[in-house]
PDB file of N, CA and C in Angstrom:
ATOM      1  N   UNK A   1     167.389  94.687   0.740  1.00  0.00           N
ATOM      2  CA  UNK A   1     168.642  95.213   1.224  1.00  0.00           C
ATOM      3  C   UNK A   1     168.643  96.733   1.097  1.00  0.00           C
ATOM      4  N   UNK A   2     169.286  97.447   2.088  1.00  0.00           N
ATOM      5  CA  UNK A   2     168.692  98.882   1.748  1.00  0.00           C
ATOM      6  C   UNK A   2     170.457  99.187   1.600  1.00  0.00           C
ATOM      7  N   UNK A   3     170.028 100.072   0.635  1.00  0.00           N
ATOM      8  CA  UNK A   3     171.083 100.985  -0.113  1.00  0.00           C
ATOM      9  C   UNK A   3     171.831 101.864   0.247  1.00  0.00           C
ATOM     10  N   UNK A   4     173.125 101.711   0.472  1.00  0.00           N
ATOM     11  CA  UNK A   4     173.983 102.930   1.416  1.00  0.00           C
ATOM     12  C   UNK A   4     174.009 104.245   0.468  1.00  0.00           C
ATOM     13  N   UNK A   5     173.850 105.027   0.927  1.00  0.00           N
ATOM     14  CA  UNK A   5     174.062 106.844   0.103  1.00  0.00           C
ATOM     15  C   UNK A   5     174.872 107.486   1.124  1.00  0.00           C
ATOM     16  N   UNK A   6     176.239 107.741   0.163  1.00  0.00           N
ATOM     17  CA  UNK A   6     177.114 108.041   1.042  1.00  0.00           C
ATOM     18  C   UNK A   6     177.171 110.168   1.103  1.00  0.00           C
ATOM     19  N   UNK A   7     176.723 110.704   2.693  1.00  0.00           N
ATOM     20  CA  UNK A   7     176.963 111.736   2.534  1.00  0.00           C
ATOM     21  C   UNK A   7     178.092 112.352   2.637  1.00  0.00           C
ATOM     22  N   UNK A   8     179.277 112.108   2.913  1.00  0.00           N
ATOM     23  CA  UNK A   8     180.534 112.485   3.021  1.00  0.00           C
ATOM     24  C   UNK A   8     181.258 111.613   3.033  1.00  0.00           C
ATOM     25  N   UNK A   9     182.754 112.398   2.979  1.00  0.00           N
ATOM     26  CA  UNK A   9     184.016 111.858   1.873  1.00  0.00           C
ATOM     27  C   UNK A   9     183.912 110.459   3.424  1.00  0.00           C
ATOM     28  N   UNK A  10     183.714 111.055   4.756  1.00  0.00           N
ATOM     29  CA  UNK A  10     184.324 110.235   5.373  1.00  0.00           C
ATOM     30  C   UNK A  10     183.928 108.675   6.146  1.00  0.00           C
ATOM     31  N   UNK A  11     182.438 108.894   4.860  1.00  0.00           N
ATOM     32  CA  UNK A  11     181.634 107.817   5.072  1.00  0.00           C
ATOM     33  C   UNK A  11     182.565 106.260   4.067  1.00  0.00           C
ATOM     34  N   UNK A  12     183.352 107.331   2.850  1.00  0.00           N
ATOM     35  CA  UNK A  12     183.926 106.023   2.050  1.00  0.00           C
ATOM     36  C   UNK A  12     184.576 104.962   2.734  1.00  0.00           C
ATOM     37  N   UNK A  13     185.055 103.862   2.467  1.00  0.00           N
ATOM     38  CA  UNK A  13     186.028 102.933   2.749  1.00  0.00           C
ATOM     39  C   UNK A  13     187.491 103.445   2.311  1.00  0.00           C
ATOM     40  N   UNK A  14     188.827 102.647   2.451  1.00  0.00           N
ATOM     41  CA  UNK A  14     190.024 103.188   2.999  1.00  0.00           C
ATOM     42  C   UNK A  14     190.464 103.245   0.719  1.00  0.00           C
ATOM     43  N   UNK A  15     189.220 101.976   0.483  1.00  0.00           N
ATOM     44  CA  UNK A  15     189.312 101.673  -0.981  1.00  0.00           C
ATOM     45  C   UNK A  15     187.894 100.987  -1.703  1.00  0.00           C
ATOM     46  N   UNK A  16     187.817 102.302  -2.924  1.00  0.00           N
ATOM     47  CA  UNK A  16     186.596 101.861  -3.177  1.00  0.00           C
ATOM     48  C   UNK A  16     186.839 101.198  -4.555  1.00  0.00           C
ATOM     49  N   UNK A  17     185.710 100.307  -5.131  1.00  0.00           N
ATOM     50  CA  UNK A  17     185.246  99.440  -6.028  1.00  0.00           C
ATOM     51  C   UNK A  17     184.677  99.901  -7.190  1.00  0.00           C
ATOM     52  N   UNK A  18     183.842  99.647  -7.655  1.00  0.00           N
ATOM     53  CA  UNK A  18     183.459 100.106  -8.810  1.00  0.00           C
ATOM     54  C   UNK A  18     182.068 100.522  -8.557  1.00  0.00           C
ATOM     55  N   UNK A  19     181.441  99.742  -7.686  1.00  0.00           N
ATOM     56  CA  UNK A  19     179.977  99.851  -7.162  1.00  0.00           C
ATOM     57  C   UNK A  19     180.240 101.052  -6.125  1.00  0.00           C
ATOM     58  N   UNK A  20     181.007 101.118  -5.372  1.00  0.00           N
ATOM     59  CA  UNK A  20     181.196 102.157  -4.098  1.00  0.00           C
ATOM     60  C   UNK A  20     181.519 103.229  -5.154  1.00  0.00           C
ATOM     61  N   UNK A  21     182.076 103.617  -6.063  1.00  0.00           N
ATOM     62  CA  UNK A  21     182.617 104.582  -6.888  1.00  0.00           C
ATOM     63  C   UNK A  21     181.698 105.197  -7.277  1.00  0.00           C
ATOM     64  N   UNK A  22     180.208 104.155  -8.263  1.00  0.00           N
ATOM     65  CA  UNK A  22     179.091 104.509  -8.566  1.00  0.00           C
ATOM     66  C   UNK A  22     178.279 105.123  -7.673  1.00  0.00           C
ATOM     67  N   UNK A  23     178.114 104.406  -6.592  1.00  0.00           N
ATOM     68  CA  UNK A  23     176.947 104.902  -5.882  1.00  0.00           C
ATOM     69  C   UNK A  23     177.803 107.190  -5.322  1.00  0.00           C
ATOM     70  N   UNK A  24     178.802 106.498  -4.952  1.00  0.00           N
ATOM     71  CA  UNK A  24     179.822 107.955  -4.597  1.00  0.00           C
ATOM     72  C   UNK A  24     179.393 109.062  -4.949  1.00  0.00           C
ATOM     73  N   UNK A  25     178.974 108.705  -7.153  1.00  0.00           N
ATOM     74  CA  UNK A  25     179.146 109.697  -7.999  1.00  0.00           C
ATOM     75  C   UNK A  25     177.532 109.887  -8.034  1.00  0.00           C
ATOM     76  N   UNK A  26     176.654 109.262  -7.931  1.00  0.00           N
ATOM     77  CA  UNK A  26     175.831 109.252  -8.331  1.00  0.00           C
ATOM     78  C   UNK A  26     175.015 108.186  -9.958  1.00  0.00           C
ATOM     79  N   UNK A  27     175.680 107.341 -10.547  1.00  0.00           N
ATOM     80  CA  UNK A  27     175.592 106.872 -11.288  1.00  0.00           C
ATOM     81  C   UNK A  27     175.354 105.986 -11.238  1.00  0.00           C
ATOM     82  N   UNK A  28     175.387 105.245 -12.496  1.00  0.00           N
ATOM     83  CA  UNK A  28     175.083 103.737 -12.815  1.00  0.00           C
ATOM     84  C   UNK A  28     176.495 102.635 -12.443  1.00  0.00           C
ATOM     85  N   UNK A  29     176.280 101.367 -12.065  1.00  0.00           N
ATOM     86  CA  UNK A  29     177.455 100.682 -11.641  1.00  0.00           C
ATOM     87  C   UNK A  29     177.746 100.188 -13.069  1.00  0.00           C
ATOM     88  N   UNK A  30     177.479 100.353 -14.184  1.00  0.00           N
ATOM     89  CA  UNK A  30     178.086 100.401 -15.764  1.00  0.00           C
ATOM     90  C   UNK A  30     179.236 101.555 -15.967  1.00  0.00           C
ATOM     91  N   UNK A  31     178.671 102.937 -15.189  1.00  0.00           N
ATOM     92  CA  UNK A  31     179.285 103.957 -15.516  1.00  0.00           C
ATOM     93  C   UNK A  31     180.425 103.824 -14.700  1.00  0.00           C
ATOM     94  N   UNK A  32     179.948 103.703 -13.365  1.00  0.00           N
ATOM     95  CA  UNK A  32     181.206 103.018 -12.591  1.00  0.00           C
ATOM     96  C   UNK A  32     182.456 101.960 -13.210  1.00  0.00           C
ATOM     97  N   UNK A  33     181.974 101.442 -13.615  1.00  0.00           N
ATOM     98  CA  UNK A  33     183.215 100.574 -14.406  1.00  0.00           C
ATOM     99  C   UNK A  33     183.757 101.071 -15.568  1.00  0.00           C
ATOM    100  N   UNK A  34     182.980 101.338 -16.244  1.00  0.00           N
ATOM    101  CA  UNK A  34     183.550 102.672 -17.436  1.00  0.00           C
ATOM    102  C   UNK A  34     184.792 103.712 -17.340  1.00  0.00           C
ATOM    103  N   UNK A  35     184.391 104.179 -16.054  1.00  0.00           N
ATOM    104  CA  UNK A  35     185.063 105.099 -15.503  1.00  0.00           C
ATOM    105  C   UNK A  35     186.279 104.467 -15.338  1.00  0.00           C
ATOM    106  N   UNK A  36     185.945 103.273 -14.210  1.00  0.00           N
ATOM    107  CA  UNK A  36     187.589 102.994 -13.818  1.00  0.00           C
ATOM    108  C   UNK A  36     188.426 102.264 -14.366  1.00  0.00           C
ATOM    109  N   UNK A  37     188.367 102.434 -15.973  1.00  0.00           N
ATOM    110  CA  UNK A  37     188.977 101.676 -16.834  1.00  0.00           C
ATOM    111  C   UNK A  37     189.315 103.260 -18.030  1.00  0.00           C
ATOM    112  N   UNK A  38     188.979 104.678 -17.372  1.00  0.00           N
ATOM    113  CA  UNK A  38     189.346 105.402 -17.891  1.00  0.00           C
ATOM    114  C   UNK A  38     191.111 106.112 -17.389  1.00  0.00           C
ATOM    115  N   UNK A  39     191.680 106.538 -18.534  1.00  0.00           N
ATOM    116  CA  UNK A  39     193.096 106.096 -18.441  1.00  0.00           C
ATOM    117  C   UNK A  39     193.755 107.555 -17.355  1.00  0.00           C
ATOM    118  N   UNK A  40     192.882 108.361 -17.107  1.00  0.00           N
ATOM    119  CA  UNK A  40     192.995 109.324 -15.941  1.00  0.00           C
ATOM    120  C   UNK A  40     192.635 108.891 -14.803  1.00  0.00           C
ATOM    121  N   UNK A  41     191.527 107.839 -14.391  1.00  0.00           N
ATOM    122  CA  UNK A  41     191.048 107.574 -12.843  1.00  0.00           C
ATOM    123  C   UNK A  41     192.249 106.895 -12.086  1.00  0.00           C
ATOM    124  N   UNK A  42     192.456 107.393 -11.194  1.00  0.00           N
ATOM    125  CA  UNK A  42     193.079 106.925 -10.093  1.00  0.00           C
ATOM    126  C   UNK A  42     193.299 105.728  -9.640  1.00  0.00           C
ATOM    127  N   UNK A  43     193.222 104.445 -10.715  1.00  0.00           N
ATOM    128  CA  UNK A  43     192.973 103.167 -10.141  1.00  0.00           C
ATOM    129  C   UNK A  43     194.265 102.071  -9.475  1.00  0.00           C
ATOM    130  N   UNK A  44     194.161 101.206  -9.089  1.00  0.00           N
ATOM    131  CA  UNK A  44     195.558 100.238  -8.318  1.00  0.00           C
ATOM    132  C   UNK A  44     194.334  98.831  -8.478  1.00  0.00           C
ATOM    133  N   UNK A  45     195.528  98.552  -9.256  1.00  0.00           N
ATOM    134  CA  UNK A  45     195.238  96.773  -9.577  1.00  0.00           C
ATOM    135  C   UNK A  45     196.069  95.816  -8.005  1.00  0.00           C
ATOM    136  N   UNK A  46     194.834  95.264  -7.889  1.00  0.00           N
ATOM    137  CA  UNK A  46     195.557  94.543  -6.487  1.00  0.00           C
ATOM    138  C   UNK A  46     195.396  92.892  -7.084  1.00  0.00           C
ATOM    139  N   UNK A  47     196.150  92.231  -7.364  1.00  0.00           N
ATOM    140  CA  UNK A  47     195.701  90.930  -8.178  1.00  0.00           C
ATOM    141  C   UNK A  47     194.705  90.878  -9.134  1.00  0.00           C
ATOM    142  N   UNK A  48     193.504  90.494  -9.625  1.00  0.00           N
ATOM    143  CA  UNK A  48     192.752  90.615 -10.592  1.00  0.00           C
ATOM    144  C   UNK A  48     191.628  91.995 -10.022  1.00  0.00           C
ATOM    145  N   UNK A  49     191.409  92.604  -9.111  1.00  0.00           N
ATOM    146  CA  UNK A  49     190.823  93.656  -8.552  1.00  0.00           C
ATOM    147  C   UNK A  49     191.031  95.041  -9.011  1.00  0.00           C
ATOM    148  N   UNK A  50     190.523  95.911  -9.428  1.00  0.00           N
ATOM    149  CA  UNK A  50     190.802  97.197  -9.733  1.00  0.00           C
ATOM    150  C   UNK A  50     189.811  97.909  -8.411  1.00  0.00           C
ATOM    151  N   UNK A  51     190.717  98.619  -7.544  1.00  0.00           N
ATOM    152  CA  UNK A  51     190.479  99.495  -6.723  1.00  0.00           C
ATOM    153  C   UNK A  51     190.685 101.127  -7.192  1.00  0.00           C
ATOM    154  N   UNK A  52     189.838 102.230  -5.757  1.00  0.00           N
ATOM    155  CA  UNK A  52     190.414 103.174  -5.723  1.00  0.00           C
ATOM    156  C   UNK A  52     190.653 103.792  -4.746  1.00  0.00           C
ATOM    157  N   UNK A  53     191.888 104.113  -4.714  1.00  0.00           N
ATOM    158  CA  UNK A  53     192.590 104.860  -3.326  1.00  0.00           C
ATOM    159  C   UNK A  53     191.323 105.677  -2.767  1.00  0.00           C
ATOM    160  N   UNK A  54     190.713 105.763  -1.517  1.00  0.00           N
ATOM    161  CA  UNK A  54     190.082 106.771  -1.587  1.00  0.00           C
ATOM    162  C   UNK A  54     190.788 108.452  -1.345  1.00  0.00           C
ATOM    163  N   UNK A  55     191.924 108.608  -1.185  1.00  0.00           N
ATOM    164  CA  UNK A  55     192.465 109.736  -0.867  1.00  0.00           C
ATOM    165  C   UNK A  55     192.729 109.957  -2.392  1.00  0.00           C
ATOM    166  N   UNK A  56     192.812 109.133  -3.382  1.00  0.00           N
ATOM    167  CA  UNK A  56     193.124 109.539  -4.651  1.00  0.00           C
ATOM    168  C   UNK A  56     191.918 109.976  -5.656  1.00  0.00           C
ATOM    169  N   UNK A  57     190.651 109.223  -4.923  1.00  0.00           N
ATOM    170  CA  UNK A  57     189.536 109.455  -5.260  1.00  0.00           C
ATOM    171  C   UNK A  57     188.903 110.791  -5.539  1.00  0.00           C
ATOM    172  N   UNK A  58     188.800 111.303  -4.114  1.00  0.00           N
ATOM    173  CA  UNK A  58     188.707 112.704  -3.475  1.00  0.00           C
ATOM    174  C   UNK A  58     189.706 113.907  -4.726  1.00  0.00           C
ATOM    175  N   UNK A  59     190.724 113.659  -4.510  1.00  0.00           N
ATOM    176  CA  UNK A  59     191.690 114.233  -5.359  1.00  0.00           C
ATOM    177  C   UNK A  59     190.920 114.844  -6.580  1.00  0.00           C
ATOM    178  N   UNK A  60     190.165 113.179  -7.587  1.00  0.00           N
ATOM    179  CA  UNK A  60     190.413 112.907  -9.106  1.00  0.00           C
ATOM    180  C   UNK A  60     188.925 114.028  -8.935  1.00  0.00           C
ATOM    181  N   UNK A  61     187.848 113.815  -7.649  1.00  0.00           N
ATOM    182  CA  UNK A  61     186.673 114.589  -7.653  1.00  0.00           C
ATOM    183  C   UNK A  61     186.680 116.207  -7.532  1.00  0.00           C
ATOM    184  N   UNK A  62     187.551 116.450  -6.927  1.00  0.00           N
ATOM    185  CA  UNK A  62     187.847 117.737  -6.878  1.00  0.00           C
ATOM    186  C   UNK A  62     188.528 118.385  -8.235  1.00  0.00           C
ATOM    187  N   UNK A  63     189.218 117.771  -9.083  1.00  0.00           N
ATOM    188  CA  UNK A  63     190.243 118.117  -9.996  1.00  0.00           C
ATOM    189  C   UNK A  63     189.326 118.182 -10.994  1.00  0.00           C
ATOM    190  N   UNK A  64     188.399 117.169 -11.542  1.00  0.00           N
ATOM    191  CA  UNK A  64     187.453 117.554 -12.165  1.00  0.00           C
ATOM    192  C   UNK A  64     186.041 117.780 -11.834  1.00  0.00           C
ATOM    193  N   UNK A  65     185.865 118.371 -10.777  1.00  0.00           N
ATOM    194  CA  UNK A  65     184.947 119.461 -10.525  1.00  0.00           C
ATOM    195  C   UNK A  65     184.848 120.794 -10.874  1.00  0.00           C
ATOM    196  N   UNK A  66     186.416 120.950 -10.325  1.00  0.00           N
ATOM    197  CA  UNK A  66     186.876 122.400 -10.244  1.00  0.00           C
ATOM    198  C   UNK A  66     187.131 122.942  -8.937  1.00  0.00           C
ATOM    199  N   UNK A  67     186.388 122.053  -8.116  1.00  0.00           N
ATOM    200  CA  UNK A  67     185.932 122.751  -6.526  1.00  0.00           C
ATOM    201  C   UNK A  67     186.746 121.937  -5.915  1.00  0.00           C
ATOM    202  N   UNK A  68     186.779 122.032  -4.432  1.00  0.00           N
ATOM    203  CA  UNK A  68     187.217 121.071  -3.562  1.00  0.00           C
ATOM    204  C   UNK A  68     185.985 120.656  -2.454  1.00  0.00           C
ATOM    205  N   UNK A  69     185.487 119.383  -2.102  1.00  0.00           N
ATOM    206  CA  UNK A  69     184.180 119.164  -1.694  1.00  0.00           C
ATOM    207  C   UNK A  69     184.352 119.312  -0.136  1.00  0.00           C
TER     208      UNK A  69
END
């Protein structure tokens, strides 16, 4: 299965996962979940699902970057 690498914001989905989050950042899909159980990330519980807005995403990447991408 070949591996999506996403080059821009406008390649994301409308809401990403924990795996889409990882691959996003560059990381591990451990770190990915790590993350979105950290009490700053941007997350929305949709029934047992933890999503992320991607417009909130973008936001949380820029805010702690420093930059805007």
């Amino acid at each position: 299965m070949k591996e999506f690498i996403y080059k821009s914001y406008d390649e994301l989905p409308l809401f990403l996962n924990a795996d889409t989050v990882a691959k996003a950042l560059g990381v591990s899909l451990s770190s990915g979940y790590e993350l979105m159980h950290e009490k700053d990330f941007p997350t929305l519980k949709i029934g047992s699902r933890i999503v992320v807005p991607k417009e909130s995403f973008i936001r949380w990447v820029e805010q702690n970057t420093g930059r805007a991408a």
